[in-house]
C-alpha atoms as a PDB file:
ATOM      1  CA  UNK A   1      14.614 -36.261   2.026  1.00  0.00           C
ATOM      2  CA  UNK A   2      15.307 -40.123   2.743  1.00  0.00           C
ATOM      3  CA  UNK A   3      12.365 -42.008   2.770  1.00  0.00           C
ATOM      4  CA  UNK A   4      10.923 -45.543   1.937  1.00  0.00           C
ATOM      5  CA  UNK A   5       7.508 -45.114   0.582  1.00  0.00           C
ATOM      6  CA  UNK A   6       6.999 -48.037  -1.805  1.00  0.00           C
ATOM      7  CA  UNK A   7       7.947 -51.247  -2.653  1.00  0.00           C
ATOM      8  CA  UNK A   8      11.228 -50.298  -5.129  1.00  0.00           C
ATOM      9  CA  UNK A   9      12.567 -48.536  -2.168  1.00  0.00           C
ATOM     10  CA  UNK A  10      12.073 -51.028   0.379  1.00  0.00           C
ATOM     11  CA  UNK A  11      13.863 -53.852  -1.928  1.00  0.00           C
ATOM     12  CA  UNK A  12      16.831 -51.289  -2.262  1.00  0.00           C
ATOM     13  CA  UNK A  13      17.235 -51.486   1.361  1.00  0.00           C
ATOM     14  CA  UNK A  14      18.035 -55.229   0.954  1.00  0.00           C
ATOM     15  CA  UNK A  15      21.038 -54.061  -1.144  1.00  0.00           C
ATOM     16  CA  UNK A  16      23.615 -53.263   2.250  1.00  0.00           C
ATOM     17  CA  UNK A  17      26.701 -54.635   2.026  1.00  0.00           C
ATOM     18  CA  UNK A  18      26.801 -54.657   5.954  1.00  0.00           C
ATOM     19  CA  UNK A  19      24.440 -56.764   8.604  1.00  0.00           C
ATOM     20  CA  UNK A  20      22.843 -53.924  10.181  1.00  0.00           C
ATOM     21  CA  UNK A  21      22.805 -56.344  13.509  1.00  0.00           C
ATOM     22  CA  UNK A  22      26.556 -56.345  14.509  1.00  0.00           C
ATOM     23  CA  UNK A  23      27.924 -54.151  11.572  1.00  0.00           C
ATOM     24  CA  UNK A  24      30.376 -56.114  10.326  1.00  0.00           C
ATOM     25  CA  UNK A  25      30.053 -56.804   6.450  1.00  0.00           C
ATOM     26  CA  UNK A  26      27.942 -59.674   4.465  1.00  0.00           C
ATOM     27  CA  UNK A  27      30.792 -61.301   2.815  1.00  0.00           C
ATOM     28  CA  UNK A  28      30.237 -64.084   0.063  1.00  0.00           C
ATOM     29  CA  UNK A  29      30.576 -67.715   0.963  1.00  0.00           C
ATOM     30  CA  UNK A  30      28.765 -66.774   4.254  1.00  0.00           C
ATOM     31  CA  UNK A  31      25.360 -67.987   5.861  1.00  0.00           C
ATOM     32  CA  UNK A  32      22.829 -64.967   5.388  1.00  0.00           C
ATOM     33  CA  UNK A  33      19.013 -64.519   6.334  1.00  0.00           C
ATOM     34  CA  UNK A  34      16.274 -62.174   5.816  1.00  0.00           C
ATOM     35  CA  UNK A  35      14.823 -60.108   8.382  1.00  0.00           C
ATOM     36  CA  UNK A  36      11.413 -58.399   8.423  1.00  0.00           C
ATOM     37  CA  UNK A  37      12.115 -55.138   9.865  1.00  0.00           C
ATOM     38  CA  UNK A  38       9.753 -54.798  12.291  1.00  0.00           C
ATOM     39  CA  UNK A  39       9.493 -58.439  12.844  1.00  0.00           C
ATOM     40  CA  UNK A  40       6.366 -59.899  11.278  1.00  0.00           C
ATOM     41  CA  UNK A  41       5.349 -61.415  14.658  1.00  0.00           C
ATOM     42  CA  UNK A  42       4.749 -57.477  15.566  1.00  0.00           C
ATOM     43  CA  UNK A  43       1.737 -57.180  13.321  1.00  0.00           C
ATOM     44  CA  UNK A  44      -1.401 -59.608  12.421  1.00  0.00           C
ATOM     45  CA  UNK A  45      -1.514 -61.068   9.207  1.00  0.00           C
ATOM     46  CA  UNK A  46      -3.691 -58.485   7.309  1.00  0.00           C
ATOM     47  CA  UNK A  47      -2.012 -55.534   8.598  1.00  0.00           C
ATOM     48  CA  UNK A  48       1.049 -56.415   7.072  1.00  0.00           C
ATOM     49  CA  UNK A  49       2.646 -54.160   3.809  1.00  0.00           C
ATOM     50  CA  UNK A  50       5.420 -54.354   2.287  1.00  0.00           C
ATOM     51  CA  UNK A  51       7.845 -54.762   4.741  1.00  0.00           C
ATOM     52  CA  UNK A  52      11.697 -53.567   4.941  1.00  0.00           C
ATOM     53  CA  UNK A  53      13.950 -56.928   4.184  1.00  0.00           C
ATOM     54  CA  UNK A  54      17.451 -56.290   5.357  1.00  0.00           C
ATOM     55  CA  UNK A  55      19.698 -59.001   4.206  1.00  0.00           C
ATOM     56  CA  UNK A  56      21.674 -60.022   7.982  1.00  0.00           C
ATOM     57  CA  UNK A  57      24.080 -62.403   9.343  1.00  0.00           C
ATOM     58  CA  UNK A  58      22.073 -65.954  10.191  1.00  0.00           C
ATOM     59  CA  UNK A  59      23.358 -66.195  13.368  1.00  0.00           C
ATOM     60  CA  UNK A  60      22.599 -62.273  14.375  1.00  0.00           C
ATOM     61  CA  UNK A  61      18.685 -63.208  12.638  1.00  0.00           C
ATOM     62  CA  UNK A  62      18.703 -66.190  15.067  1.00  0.00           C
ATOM     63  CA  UNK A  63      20.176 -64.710  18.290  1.00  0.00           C
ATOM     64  CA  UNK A  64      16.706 -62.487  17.844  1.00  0.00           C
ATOM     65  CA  UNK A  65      14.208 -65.024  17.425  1.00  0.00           C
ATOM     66  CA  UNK A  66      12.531 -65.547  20.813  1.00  0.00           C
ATOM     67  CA  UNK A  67      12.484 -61.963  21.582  1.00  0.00           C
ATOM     68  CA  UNK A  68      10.528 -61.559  18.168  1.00  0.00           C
ATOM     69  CA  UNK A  69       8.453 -64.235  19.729  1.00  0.00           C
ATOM     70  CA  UNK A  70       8.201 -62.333  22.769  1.00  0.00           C
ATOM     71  CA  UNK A  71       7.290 -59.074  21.498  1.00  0.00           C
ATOM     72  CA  UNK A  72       4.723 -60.932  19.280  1.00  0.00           C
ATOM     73  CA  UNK A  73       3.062 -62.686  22.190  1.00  0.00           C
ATOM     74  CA  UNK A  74       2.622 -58.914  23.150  1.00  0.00           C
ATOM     75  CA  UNK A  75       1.138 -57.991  20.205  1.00  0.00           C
ATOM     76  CA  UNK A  76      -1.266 -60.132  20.107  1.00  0.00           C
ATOM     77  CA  UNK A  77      -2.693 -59.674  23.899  1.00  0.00           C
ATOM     78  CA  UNK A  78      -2.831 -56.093  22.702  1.00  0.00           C
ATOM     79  CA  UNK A  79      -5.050 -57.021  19.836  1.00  0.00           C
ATOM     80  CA  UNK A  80      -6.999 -59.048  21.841  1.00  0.00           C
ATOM     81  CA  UNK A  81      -6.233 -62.529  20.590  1.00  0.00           C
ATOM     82  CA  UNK A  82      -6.245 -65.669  23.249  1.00  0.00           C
ATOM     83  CA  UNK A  83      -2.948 -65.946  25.013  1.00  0.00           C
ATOM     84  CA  UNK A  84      -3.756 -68.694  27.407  1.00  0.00           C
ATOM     85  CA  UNK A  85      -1.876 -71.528  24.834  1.00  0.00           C
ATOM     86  CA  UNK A  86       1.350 -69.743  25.710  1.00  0.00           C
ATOM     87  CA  UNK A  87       0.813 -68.718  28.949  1.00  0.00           C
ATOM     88  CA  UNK A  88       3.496 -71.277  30.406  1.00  0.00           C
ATOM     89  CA  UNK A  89       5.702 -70.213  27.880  1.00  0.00           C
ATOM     90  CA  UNK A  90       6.171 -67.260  28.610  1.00  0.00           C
ATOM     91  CA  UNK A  91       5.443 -66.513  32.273  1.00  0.00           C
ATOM     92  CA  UNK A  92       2.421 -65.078  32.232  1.00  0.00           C
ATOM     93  CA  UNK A  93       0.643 -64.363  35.228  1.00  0.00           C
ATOM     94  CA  UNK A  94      -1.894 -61.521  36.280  1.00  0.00           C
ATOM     95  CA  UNK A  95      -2.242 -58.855  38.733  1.00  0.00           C
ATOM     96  CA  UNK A  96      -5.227 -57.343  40.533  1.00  0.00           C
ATOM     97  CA  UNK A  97      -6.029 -53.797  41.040  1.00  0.00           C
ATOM     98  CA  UNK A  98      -7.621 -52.694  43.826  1.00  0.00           C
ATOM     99  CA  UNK A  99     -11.086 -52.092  42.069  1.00  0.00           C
ATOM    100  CA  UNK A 100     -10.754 -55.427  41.383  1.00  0.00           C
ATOM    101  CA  UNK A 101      -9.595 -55.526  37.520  1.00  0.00           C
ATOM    102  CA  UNK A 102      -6.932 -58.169  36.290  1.00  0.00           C
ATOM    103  CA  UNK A 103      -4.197 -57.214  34.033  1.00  0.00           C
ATOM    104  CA  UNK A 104      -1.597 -59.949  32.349  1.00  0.00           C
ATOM    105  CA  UNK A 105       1.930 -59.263  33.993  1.00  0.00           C
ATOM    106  CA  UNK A 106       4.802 -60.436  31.194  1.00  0.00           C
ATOM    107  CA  UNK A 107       8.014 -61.616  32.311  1.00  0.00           C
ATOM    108  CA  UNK A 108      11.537 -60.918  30.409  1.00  0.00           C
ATOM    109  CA  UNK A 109       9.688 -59.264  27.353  1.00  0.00           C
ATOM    110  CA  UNK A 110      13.241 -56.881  26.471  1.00  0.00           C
ATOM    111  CA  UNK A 111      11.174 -54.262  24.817  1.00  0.00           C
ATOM    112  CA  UNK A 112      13.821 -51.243  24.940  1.00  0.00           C
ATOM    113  CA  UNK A 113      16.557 -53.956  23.316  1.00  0.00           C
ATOM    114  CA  UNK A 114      13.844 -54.721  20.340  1.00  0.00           C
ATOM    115  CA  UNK A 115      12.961 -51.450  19.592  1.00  0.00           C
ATOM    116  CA  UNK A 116      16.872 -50.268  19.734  1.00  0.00           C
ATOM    117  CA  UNK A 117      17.212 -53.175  17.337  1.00  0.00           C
ATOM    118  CA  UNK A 118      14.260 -51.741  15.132  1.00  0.00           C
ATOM    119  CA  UNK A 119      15.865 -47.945  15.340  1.00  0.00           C
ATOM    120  CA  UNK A 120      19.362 -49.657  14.016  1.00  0.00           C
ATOM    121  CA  UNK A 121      17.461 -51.517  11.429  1.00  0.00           C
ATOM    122  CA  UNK A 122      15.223 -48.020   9.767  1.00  0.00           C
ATOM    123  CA  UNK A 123      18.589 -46.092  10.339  1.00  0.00           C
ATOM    124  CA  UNK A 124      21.175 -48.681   8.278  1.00  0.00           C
ATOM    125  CA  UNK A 125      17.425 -48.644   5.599  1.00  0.00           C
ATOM    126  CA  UNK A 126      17.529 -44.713   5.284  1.00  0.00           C
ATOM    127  CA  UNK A 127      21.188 -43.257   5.356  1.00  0.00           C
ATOM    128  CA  UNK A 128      22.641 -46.768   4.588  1.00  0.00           C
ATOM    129  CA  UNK A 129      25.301 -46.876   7.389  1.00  0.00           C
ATOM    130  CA  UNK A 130      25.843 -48.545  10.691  1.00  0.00           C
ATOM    131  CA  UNK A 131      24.087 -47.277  13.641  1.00  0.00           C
ATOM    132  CA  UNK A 132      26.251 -48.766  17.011  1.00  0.00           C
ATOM    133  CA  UNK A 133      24.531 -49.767  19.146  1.00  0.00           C
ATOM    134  CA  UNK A 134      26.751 -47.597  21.968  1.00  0.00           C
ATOM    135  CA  UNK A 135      24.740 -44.745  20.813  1.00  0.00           C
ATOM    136  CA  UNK A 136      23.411 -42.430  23.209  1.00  0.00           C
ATOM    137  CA  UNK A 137      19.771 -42.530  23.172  1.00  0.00           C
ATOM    138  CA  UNK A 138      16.978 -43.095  25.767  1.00  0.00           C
ATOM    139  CA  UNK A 139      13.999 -45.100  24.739  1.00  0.00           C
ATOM    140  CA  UNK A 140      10.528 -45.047  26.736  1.00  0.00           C
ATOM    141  CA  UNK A 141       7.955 -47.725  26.073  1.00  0.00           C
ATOM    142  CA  UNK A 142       4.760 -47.003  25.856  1.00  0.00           C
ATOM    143  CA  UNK A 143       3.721 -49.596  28.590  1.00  0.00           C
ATOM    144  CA  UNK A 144       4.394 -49.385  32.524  1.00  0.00           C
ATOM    145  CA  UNK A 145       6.811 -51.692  33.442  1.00  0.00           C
ATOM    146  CA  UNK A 146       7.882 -52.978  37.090  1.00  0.00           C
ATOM    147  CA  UNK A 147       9.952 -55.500  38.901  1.00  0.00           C
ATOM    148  CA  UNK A 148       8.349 -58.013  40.762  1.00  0.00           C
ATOM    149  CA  UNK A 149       9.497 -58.458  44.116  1.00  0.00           C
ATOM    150  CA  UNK A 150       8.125 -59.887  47.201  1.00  0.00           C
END
């Protein structure tokens, strides 16, 4: 069975000759970065272990950064920590139900892209290949989520 229970087998993952982002190969003489698969902004500081590195293309790493930020920003409501400092950031508002408790509504938080991201990222760990990301698959969050409209 392919797992990664410990620390030796999480730096192995680092090892892929490939950026599991776009698939294309890390080739010397290029700009690379390391990415903390799931990003680190999805957990709080002390619930962090040793987390899957995957060496990546810097400019795939960067096109990902404000979603990370995103998702984090998530994280933390869900954990209870004070959002209003990035409430204009982003585009928080709230909504009331109709026994009169207020929820925070989240604008352009792409949580099916991030956790397709994360699914590529455990897959290239494990078998050590490229997962597309044409593949089929249907991901369902496990949050309602609506469009606003007037």
């Amino acid at each position: 069975m392919t797992d990664i229970v410990n620390q030796k087998k999480a730096r192995e993952a680092r090892k892929l000759p490939f950026c599991y982002i776009c698939g294309n190969p890390l080739q010397t003489g290029e700009v690379h970065d390391k990415d903390h698969v799931p990003p680190k902004s999805m957990f709080l500081t002390h619930d962090r272990n040793f987390p899957i590195i995957l060496i990546v293309h810097e400019q795939c790493n960067d096109s990902w950064q404000i979603s990370d930020e995103k998702v984090g920003f998530l994280i933390d409501i869900l954990h209870g920590v004070d959002i209003t400092k990035h409430s204009k950031k982003y585009k928080v508002t709230t909504a009331q139900t109709q026994n009169g408790r207020r929820y925070p509504l989240l604008g352009d938080i792409p949580l099916k892209p991030m956790i397709g991201r994360i699914m590529r990222a455990f897959h290239a760990a494990l078998y050590h290949e490229f997962m597309p990301q044409s593949t089929k698959n249907m991901i369902l969050t496990p949050i309602p989520e609506a469009e606003i409209t007037n």
